[in-house]
PDB file of N, CA and C in Angstrom:
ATOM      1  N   UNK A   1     213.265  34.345 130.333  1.00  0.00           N
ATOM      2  CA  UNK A   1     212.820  33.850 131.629  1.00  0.00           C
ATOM      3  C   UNK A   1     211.361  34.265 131.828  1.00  0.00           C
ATOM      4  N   UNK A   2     210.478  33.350 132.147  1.00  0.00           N
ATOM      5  CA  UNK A   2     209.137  33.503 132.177  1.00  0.00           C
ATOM      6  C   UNK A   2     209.013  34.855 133.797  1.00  0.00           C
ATOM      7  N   UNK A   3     207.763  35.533 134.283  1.00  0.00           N
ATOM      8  CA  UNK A   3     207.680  36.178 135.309  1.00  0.00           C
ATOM      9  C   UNK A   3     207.099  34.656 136.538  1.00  0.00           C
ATOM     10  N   UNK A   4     207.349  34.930 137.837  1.00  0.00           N
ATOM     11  CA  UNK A   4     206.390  34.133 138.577  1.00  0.00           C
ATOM     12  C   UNK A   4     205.162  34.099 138.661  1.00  0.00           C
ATOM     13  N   UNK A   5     204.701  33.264 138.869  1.00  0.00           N
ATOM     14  CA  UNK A   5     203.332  32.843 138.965  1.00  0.00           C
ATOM     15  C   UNK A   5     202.824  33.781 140.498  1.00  0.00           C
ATOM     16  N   UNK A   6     202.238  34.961 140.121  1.00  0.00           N
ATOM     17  CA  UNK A   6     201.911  35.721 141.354  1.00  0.00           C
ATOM     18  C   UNK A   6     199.909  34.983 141.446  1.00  0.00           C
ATOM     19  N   UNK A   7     199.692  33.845 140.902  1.00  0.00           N
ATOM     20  CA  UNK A   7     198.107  34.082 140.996  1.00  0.00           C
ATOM     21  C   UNK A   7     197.698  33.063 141.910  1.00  0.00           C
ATOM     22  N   UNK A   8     199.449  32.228 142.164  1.00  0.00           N
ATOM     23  CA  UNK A   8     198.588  31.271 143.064  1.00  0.00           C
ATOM     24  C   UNK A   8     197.616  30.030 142.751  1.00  0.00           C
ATOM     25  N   UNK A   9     197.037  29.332 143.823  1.00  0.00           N
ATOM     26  CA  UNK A   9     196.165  28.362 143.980  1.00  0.00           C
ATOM     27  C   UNK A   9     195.088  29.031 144.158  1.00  0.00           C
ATOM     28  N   UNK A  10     193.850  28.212 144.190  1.00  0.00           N
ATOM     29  CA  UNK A  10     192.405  29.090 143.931  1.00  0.00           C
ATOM     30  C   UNK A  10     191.576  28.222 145.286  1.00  0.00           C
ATOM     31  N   UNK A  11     191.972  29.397 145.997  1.00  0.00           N
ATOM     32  CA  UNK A  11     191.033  29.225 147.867  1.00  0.00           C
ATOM     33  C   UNK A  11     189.541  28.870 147.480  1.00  0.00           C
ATOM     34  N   UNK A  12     189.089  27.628 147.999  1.00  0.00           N
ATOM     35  CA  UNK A  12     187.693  27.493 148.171  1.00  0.00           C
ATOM     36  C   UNK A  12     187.353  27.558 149.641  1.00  0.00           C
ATOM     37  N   UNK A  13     185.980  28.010 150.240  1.00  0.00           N
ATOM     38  CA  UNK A  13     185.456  27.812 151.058  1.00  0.00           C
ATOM     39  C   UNK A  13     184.015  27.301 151.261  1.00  0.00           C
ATOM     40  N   UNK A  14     183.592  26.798 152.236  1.00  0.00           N
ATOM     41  CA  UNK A  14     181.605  26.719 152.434  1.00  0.00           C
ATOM     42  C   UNK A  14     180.925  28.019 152.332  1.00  0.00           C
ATOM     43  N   UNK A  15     180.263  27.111 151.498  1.00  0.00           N
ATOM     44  CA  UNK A  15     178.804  28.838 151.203  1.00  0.00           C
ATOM     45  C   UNK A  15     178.264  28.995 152.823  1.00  0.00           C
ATOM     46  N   UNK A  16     178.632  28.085 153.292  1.00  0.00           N
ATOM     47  CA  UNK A  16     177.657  28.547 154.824  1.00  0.00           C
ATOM     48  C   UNK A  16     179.217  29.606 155.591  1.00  0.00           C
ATOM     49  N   UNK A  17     179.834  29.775 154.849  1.00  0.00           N
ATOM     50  CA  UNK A  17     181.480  30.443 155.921  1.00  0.00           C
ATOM     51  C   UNK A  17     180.406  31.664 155.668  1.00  0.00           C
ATOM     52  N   UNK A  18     180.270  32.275 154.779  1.00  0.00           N
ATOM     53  CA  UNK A  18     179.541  34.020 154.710  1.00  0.00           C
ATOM     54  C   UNK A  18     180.753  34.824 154.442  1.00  0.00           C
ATOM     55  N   UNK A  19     180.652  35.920 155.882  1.00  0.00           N
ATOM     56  CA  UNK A  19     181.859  36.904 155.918  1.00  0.00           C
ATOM     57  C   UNK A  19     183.123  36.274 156.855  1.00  0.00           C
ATOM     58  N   UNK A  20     182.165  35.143 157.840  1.00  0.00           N
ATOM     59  CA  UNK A  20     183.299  34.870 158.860  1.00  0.00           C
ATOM     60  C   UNK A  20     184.380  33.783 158.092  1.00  0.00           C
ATOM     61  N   UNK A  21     185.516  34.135 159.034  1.00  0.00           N
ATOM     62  CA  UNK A  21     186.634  33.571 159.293  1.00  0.00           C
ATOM     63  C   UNK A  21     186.452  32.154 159.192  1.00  0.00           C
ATOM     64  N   UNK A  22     187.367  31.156 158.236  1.00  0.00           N
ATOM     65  CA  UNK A  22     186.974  29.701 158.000  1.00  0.00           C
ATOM     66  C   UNK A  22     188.081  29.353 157.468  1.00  0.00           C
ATOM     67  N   UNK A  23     187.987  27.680 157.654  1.00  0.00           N
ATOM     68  CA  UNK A  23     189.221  27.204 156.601  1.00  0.00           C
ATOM     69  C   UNK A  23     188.934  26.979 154.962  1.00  0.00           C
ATOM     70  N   UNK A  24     189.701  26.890 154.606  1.00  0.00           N
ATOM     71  CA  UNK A  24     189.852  27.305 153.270  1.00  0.00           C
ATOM     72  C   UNK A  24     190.606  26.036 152.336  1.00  0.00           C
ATOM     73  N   UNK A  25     190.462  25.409 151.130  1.00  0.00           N
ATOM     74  CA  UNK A  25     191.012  24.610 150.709  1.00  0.00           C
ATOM     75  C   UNK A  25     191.796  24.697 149.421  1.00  0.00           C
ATOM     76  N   UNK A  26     192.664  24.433 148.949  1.00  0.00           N
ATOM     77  CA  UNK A  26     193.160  24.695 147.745  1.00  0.00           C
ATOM     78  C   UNK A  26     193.789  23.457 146.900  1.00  0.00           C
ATOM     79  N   UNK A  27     193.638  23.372 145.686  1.00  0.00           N
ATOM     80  CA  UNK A  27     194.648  22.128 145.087  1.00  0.00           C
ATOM     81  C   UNK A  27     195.648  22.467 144.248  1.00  0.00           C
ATOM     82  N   UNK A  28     196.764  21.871 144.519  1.00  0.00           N
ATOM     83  CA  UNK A  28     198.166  22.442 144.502  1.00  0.00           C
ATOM     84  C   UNK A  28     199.339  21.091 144.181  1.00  0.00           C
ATOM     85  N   UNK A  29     200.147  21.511 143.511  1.00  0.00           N
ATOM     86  CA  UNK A  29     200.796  20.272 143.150  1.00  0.00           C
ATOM     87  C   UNK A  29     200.654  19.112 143.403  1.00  0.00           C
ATOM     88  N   UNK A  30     199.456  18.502 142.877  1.00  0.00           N
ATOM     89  CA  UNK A  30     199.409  17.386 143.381  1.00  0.00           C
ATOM     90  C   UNK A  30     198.561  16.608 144.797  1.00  0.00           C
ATOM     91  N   UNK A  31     198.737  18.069 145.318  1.00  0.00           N
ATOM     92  CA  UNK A  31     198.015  17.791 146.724  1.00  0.00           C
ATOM     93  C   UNK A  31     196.812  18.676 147.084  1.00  0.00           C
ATOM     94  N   UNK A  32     196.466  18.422 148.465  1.00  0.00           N
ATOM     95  CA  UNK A  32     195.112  19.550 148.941  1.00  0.00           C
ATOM     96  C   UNK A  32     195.675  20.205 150.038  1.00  0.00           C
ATOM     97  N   UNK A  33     196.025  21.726 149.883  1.00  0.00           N
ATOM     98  CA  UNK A  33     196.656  22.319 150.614  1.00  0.00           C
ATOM     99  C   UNK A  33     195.113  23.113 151.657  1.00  0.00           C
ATOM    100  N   UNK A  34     195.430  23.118 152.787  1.00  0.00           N
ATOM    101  CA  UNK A  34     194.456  23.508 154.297  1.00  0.00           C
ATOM    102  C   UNK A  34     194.611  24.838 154.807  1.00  0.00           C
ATOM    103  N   UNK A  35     194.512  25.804 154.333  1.00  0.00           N
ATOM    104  CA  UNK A  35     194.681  27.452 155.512  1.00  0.00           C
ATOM    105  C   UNK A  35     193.368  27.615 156.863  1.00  0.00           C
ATOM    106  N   UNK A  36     194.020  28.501 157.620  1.00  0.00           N
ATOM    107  CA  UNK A  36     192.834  29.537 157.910  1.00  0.00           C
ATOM    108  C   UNK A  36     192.429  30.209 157.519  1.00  0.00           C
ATOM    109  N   UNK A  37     191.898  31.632 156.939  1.00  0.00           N
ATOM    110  CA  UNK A  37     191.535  32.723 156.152  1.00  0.00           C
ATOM    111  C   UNK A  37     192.192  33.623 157.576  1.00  0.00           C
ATOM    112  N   UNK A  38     191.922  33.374 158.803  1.00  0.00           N
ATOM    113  CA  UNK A  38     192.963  34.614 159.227  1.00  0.00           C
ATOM    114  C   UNK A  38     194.719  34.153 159.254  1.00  0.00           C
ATOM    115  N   UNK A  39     194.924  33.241 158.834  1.00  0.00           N
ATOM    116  CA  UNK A  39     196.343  32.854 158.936  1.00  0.00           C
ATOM    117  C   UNK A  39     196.252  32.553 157.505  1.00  0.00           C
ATOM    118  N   UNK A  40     196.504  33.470 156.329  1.00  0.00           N
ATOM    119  CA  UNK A  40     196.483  32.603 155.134  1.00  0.00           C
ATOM    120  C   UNK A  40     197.518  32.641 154.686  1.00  0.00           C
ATOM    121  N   UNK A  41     199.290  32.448 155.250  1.00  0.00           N
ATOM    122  CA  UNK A  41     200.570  32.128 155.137  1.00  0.00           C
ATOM    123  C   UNK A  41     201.026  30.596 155.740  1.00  0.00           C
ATOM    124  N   UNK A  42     200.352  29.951 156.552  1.00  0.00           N
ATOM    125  CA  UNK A  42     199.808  28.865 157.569  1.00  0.00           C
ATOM    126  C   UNK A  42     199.271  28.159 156.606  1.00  0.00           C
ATOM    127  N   UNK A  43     200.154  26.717 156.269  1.00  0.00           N
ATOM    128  CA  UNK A  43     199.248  25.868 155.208  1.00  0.00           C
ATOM    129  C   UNK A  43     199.857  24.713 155.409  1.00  0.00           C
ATOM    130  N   UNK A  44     199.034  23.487 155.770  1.00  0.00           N
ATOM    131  CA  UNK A  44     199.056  22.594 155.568  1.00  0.00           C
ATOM    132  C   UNK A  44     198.963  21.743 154.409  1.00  0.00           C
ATOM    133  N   UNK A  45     199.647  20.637 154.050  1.00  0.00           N
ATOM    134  CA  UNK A  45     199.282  20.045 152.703  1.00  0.00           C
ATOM    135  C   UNK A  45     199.178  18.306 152.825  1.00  0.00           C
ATOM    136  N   UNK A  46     197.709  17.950 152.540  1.00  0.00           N
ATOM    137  CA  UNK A  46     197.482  16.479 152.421  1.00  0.00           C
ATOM    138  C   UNK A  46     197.688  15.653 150.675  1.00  0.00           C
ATOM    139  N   UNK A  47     197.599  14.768 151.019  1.00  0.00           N
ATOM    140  CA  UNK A  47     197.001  13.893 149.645  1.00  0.00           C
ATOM    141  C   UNK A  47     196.150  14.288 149.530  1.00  0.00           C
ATOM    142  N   UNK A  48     195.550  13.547 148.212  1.00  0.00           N
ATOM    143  CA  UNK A  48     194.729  13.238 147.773  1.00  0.00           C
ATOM    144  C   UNK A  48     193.956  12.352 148.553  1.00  0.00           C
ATOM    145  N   UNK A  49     194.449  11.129 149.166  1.00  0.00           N
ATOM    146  CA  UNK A  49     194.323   9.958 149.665  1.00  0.00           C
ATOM    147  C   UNK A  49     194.107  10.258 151.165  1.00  0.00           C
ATOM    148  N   UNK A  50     194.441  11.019 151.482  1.00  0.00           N
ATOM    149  CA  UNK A  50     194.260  11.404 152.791  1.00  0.00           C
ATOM    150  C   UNK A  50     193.066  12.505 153.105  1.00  0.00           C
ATOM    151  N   UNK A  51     193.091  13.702 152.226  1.00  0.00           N
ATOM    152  CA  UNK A  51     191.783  13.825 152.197  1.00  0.00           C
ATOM    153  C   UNK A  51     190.392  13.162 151.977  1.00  0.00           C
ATOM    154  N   UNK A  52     190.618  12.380 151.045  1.00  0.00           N
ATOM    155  CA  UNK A  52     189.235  11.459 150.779  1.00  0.00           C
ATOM    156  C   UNK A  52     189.327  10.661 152.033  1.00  0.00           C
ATOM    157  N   UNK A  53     190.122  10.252 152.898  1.00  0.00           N
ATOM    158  CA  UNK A  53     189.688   9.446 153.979  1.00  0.00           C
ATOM    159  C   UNK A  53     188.926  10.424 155.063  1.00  0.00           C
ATOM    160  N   UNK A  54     189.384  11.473 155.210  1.00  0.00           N
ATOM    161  CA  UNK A  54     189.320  13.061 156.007  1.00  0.00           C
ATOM    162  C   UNK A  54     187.741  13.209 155.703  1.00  0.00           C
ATOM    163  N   UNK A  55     187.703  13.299 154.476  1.00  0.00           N
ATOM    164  CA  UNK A  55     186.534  13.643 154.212  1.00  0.00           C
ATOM    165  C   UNK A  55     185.115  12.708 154.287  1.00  0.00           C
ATOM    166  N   UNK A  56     185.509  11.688 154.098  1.00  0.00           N
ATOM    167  CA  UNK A  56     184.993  10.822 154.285  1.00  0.00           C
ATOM    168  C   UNK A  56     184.449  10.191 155.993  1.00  0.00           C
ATOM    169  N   UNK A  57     184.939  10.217 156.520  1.00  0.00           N
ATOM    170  CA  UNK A  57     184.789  10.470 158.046  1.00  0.00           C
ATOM    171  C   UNK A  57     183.779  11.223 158.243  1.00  0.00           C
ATOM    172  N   UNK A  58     184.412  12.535 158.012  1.00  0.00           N
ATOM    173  CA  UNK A  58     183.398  13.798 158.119  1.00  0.00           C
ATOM    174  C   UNK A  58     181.899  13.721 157.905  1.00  0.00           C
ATOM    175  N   UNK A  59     181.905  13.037 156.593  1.00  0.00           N
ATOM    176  CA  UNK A  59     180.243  12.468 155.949  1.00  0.00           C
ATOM    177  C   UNK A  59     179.661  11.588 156.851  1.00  0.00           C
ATOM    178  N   UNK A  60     180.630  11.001 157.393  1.00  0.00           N
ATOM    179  CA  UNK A  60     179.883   9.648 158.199  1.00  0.00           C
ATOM    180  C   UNK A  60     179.533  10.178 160.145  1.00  0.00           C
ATOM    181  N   UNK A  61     180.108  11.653 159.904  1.00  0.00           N
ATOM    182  CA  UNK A  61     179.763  11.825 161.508  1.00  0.00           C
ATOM    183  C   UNK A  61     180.707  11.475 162.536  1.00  0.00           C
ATOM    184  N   UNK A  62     182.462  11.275 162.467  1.00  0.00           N
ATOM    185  CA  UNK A  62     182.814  10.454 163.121  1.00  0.00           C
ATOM    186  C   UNK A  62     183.536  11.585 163.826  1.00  0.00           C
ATOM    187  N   UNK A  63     183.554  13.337 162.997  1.00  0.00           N
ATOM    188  CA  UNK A  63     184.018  14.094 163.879  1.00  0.00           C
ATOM    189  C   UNK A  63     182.922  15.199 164.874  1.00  0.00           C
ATOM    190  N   UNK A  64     181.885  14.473 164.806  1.00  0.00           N
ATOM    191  CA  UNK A  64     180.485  15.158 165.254  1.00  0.00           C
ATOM    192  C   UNK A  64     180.452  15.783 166.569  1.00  0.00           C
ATOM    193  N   UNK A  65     181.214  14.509 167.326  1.00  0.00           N
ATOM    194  CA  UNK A  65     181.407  15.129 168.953  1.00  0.00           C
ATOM    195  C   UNK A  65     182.807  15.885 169.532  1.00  0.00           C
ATOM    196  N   UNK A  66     183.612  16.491 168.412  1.00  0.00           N
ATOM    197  CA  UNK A  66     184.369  17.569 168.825  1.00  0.00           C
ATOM    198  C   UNK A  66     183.150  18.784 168.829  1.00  0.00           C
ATOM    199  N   UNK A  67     182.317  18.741 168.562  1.00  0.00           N
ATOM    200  CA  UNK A  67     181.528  20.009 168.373  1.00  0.00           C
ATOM    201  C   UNK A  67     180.671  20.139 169.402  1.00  0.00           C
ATOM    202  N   UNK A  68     180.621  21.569 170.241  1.00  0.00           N
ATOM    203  CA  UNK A  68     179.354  21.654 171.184  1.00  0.00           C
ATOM    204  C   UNK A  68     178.097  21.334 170.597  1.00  0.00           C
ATOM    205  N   UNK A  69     177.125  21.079 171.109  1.00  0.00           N
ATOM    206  CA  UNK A  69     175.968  20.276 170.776  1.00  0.00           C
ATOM    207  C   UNK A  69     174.943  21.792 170.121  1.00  0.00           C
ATOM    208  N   UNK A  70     173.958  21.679 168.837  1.00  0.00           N
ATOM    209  CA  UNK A  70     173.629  22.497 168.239  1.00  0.00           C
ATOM    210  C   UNK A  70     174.534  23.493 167.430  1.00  0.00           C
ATOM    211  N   UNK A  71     175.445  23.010 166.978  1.00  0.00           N
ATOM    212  CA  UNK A  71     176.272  23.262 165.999  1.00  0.00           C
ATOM    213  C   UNK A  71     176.199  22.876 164.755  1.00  0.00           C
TER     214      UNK A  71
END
């Protein structure tokens, strides 16, 4: 019997996160799994297909005005 896999998925974040607290992304069977870094038991999991639309948005500005202004 092989041991479990204790190493996990491999957390990326933005070089602009630093020390603070951010979400975090990982790819994982198939999919793109979503944490917080202070909740990192808390995980969401998209497509593929659903991220590239996600992300894609994002590029285009369409989630610009959830954000206070100078952000």
């Amino acid at each position: 019997m092989n041991p479990p896999d204790r190493t996990g998925p491999t957390w990326i974040k933005s070089s602009r996160s630093g020390n603070n607290a951010c979400v975090e992304l990982a790819a994982t069977s198939g999919m793109i799994a979503v944490r917080h870094s202070k909740a990192p038991d808390l995980r969401l999991l998209y497509t593929y297909a659903e991220m590239a639309a996600f992300l894609e948005a994002a590029k285009n500005g369409e989630f610009d005005h959830l954000l206070p202004t100078g952000e």
